[in-house]
C-alpha atoms as a PDB file:
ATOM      1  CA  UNK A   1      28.114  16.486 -12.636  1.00  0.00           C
ATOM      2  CA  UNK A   2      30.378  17.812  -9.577  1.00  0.00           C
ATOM      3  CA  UNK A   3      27.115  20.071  -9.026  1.00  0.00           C
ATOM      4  CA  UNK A   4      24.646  17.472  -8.568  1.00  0.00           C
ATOM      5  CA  UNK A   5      26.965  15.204  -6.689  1.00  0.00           C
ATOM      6  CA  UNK A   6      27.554  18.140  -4.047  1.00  0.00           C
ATOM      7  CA  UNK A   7      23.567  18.804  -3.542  1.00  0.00           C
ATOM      8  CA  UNK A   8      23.398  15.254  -3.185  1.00  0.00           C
ATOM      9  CA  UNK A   9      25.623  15.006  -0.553  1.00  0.00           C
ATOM     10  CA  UNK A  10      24.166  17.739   1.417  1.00  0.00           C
ATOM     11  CA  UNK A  11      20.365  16.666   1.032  1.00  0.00           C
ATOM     12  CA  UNK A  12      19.739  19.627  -1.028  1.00  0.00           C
ATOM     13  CA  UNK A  13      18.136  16.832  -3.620  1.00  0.00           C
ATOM     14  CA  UNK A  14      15.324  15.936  -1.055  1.00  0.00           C
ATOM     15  CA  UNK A  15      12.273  17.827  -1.085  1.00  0.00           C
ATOM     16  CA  UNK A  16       9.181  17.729   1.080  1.00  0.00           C
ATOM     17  CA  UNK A  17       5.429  18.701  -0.505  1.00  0.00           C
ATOM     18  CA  UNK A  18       2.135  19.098   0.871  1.00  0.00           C
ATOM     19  CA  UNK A  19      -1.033  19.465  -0.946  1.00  0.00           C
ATOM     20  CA  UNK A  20      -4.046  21.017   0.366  1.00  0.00           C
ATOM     21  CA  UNK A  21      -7.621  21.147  -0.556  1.00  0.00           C
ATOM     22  CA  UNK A  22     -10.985  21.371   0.887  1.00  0.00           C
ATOM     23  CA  UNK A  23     -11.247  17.928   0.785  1.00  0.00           C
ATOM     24  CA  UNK A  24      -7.952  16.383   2.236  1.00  0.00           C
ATOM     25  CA  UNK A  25      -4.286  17.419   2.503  1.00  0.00           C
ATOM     26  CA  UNK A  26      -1.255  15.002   1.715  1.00  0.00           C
ATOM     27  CA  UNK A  27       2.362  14.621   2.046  1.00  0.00           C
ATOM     28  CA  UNK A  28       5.358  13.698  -0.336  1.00  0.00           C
ATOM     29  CA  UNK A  29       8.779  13.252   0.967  1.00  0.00           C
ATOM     30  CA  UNK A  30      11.227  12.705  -2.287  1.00  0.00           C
ATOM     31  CA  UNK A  31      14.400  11.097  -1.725  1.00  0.00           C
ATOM     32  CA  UNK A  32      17.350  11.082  -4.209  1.00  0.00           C
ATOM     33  CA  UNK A  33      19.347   7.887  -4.042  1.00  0.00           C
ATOM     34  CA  UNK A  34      21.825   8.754  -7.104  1.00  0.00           C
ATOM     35  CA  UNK A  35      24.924   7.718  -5.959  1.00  0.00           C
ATOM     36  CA  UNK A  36      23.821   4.941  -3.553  1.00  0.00           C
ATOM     37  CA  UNK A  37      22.991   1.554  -4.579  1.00  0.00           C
ATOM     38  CA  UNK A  38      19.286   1.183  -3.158  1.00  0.00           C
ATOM     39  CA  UNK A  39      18.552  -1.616  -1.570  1.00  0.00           C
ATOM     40  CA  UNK A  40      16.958  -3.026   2.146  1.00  0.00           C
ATOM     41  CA  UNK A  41      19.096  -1.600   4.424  1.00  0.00           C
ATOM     42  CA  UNK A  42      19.606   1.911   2.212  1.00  0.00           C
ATOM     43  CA  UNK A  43      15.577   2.547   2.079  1.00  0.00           C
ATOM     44  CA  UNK A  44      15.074   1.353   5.944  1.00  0.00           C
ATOM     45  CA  UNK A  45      17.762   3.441   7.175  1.00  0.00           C
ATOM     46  CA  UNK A  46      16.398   6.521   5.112  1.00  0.00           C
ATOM     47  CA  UNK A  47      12.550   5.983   6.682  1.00  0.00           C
ATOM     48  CA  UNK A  48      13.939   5.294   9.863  1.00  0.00           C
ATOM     49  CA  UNK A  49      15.880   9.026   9.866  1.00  0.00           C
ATOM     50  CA  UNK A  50      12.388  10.513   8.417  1.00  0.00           C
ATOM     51  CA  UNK A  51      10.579   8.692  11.950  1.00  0.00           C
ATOM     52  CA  UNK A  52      13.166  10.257  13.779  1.00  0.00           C
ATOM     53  CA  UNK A  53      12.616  13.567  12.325  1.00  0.00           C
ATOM     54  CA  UNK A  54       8.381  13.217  12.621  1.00  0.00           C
ATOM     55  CA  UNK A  55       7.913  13.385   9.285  1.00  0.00           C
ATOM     56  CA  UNK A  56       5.060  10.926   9.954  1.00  0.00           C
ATOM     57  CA  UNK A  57       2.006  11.632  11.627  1.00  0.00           C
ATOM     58  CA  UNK A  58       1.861   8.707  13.856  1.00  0.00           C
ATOM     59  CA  UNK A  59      -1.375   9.876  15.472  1.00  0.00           C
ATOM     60  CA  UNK A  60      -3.615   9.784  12.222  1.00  0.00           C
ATOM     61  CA  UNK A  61      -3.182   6.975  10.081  1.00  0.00           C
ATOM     62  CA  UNK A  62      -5.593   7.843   7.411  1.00  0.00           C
ATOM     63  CA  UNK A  63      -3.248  10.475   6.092  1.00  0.00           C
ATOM     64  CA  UNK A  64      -0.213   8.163   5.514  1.00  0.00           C
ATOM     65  CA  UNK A  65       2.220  10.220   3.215  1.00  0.00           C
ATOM     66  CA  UNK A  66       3.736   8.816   0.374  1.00  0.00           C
ATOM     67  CA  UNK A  67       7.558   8.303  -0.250  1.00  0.00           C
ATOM     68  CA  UNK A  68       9.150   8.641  -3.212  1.00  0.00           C
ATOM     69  CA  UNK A  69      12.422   6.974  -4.203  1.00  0.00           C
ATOM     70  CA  UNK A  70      14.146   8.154  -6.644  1.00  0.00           C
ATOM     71  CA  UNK A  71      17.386   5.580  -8.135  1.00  0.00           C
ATOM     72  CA  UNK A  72      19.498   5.557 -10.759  1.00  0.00           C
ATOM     73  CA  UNK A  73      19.318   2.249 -12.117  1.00  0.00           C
ATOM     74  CA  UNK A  74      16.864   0.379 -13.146  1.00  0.00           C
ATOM     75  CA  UNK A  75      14.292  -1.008 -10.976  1.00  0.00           C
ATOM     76  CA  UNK A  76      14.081  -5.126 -10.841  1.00  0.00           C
ATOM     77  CA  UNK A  77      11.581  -6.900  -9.355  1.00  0.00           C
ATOM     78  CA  UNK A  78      13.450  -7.810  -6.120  1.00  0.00           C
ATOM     79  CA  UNK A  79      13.843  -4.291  -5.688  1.00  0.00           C
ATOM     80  CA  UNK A  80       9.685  -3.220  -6.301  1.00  0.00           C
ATOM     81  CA  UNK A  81       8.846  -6.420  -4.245  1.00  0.00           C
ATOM     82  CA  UNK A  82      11.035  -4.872  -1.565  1.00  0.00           C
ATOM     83  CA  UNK A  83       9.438  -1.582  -1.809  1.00  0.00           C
ATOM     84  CA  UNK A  84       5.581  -3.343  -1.940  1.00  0.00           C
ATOM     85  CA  UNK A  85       6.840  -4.491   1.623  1.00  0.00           C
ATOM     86  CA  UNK A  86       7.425  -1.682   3.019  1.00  0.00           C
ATOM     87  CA  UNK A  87       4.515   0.372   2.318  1.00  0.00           C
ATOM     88  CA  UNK A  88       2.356  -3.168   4.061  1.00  0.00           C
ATOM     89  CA  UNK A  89       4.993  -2.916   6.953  1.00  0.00           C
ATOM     90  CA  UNK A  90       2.913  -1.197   9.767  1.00  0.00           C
ATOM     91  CA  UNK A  91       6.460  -0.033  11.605  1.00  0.00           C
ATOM     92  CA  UNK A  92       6.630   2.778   8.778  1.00  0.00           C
ATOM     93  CA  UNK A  93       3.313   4.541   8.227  1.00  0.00           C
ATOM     94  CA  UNK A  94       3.871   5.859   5.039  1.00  0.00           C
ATOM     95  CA  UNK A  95       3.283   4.809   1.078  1.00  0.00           C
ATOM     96  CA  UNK A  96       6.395   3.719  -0.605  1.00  0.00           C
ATOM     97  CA  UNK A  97       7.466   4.423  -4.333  1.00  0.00           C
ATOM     98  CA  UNK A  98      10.634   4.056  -5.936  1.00  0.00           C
ATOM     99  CA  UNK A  99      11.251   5.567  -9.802  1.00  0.00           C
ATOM    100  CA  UNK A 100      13.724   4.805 -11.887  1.00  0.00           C
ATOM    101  CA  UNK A 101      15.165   8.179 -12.818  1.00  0.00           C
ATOM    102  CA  UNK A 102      14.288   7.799 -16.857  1.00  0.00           C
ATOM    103  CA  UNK A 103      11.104   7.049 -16.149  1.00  0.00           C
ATOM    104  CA  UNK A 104      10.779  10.567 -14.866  1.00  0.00           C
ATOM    105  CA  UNK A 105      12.212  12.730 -18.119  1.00  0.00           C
ATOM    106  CA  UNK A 106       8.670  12.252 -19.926  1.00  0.00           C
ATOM    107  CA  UNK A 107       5.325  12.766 -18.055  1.00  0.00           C
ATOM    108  CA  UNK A 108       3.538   9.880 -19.912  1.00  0.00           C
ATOM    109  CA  UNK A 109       0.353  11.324 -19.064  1.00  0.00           C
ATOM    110  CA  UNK A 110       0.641  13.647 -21.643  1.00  0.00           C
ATOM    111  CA  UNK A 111       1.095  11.038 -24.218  1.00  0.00           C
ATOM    112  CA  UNK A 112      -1.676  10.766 -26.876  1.00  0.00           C
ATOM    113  CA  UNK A 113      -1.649   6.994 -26.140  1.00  0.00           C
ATOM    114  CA  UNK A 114      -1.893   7.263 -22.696  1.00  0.00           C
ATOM    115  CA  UNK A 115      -6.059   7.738 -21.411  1.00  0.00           C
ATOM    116  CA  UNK A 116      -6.423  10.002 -18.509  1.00  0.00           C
ATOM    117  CA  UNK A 117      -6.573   8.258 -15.083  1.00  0.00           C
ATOM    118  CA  UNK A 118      -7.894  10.294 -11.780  1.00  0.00           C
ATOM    119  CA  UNK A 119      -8.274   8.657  -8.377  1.00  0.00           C
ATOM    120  CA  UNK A 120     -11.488   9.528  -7.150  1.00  0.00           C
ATOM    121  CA  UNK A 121     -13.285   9.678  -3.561  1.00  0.00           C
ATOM    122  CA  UNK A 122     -15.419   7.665  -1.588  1.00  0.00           C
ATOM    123  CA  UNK A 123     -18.395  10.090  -2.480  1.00  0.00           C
ATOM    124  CA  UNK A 124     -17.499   9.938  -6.446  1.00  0.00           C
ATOM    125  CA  UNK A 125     -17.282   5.958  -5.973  1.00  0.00           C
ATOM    126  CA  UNK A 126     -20.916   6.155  -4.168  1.00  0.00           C
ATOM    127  CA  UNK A 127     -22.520   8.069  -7.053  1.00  0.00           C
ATOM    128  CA  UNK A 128     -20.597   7.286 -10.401  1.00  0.00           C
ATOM    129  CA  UNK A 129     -20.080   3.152  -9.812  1.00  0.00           C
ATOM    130  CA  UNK A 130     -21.353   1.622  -6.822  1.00  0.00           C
ATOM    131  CA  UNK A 131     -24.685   3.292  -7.554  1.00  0.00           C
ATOM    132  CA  UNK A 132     -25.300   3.863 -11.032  1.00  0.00           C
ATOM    133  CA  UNK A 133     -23.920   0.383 -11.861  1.00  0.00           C
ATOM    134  CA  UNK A 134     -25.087  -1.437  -8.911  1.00  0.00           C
ATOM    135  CA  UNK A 135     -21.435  -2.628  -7.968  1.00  0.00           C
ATOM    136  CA  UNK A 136     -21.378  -3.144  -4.256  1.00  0.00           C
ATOM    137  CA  UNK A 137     -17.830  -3.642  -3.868  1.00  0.00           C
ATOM    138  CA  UNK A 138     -15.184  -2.423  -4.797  1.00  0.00           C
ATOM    139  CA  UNK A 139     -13.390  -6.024  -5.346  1.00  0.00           C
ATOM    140  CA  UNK A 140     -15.640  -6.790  -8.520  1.00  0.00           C
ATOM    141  CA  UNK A 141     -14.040  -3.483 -10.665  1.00  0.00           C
ATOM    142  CA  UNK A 142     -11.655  -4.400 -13.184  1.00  0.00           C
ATOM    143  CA  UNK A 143      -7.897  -4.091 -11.388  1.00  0.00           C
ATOM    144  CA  UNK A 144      -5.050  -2.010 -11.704  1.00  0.00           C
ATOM    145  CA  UNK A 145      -1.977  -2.532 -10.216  1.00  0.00           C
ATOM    146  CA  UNK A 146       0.109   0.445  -8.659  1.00  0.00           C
ATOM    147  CA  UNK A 147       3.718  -1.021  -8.926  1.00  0.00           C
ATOM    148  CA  UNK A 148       3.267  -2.363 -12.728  1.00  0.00           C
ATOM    149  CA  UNK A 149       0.809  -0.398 -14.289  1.00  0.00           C
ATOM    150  CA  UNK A 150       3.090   3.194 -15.198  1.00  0.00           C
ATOM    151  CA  UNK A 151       0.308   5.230 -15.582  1.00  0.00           C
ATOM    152  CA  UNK A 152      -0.776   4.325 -11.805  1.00  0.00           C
ATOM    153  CA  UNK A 153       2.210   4.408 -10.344  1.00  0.00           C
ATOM    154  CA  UNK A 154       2.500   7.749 -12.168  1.00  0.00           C
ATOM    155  CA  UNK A 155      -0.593   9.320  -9.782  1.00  0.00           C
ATOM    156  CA  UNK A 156      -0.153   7.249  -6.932  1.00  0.00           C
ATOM    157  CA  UNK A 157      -3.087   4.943  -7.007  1.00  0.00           C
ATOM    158  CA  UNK A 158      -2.721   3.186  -3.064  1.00  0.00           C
ATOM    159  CA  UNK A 159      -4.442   0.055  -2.460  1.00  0.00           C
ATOM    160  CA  UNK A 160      -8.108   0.286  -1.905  1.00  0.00           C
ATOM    161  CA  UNK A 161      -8.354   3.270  -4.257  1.00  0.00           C
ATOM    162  CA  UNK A 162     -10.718   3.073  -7.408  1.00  0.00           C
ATOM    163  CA  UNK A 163      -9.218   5.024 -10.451  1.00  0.00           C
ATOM    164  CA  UNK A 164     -11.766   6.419 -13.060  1.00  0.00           C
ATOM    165  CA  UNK A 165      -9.602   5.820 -16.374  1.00  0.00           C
ATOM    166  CA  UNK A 166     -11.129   8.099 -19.772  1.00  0.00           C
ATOM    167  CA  UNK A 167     -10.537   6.770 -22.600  1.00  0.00           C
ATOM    168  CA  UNK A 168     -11.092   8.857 -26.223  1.00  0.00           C
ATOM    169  CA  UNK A 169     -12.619   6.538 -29.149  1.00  0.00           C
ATOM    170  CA  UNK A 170     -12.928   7.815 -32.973  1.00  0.00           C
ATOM    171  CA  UNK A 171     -16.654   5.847 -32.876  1.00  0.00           C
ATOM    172  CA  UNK A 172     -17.488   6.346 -29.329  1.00  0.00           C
ATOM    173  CA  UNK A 173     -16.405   9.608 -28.504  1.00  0.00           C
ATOM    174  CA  UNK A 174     -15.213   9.404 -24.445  1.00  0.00           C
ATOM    175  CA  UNK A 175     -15.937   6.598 -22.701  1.00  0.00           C
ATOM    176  CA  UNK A 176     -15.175   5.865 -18.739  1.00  0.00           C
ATOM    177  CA  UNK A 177     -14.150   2.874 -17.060  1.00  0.00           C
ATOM    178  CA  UNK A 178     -13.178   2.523 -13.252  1.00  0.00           C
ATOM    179  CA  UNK A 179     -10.380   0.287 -11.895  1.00  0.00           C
ATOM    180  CA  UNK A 180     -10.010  -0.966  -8.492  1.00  0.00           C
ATOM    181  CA  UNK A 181      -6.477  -0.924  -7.142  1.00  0.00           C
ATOM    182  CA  UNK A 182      -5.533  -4.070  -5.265  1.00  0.00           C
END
């Protein structure tokens, strides 16, 4: 629509969120690339103007915020290979995500099918696996993968992070398994 178009073209589609709690705060930077064919050059030139702006704090590293890409077609392989990249490249300090835009219309977490997955903390980890199962690494936990897995990409699951995944059963009730994302 001539609407959309015109609030693309005047970065009115971008938005910026921070989440605080008494824990840890984090940054989202959501970037509309609708009429643009993403690819290399498109997503380096957009994280380059977000470096210029200070968007990232370069200062502490442990609160790299995520970017999120959001295209209109269809994300291929090349393209989420691309993206995997740029999140390892250490020139842009920042976690990168890219969305296809249908992917978007239905929150699949709310889908019956779909158990509930929550990344959980280095103190959760301590007390819920690594000592109650006697798991002293993280490496041995079943994997998930954040750029395949839609339910993981769906939270943001980084590398490193351990997701606790309920699951409902009609003979076992709940049940809770953890899954280390590599």
């Amino acid at each position: 629509s001539p609407e959309i178009r015109s609030m693309f073209q005047y970065q009115q589609l971008n938005m910026d969120f921070t989440s605080e709690t008494a824990k840890e705060s984090s940054k989202a930077y959501v970037n509309y690339l609708i009429y643009q064919k993403p690819n290399s050059k498109t997503l380096k030139t957009t994280l380059d103007t977000m470096m210029e702006e200070n968007k990232f704090d370069i200062k502490d590293d442990t609160k790299n915020p995520t970017v999120i890409f959001i295209v209109s077609d269809k994300v291929n392989d090349s393209l989420q290979k691309m993206v995997h990249d740029l999140s390892e490249d250490t020139s842009y300090p920042c976690f990168v995500q890219i969305f296809w835009i249908k992917t978007l219309m239905i929150d699949i977490t709310k889908h019956h099918t779909v158990p509930k997955h929550e990344i959980i903390n280095d103190d959760e980890y301590q007390s819920e696996v690594k000592d109650k199962y006697n798991i002293p690494t993280r490496s041995q936990l079943p994997r998930i993968d954040h750029r395949t897995d839609p339910a993981a990409k769906f939270i943001g699951i980084r590398p490193g992070q351990v997701c606790r995944v309920t699951r409902r059963s009609e003979t076992n009730g709940e049940y809770v398994i953890y899954r280390h994302c590599r």
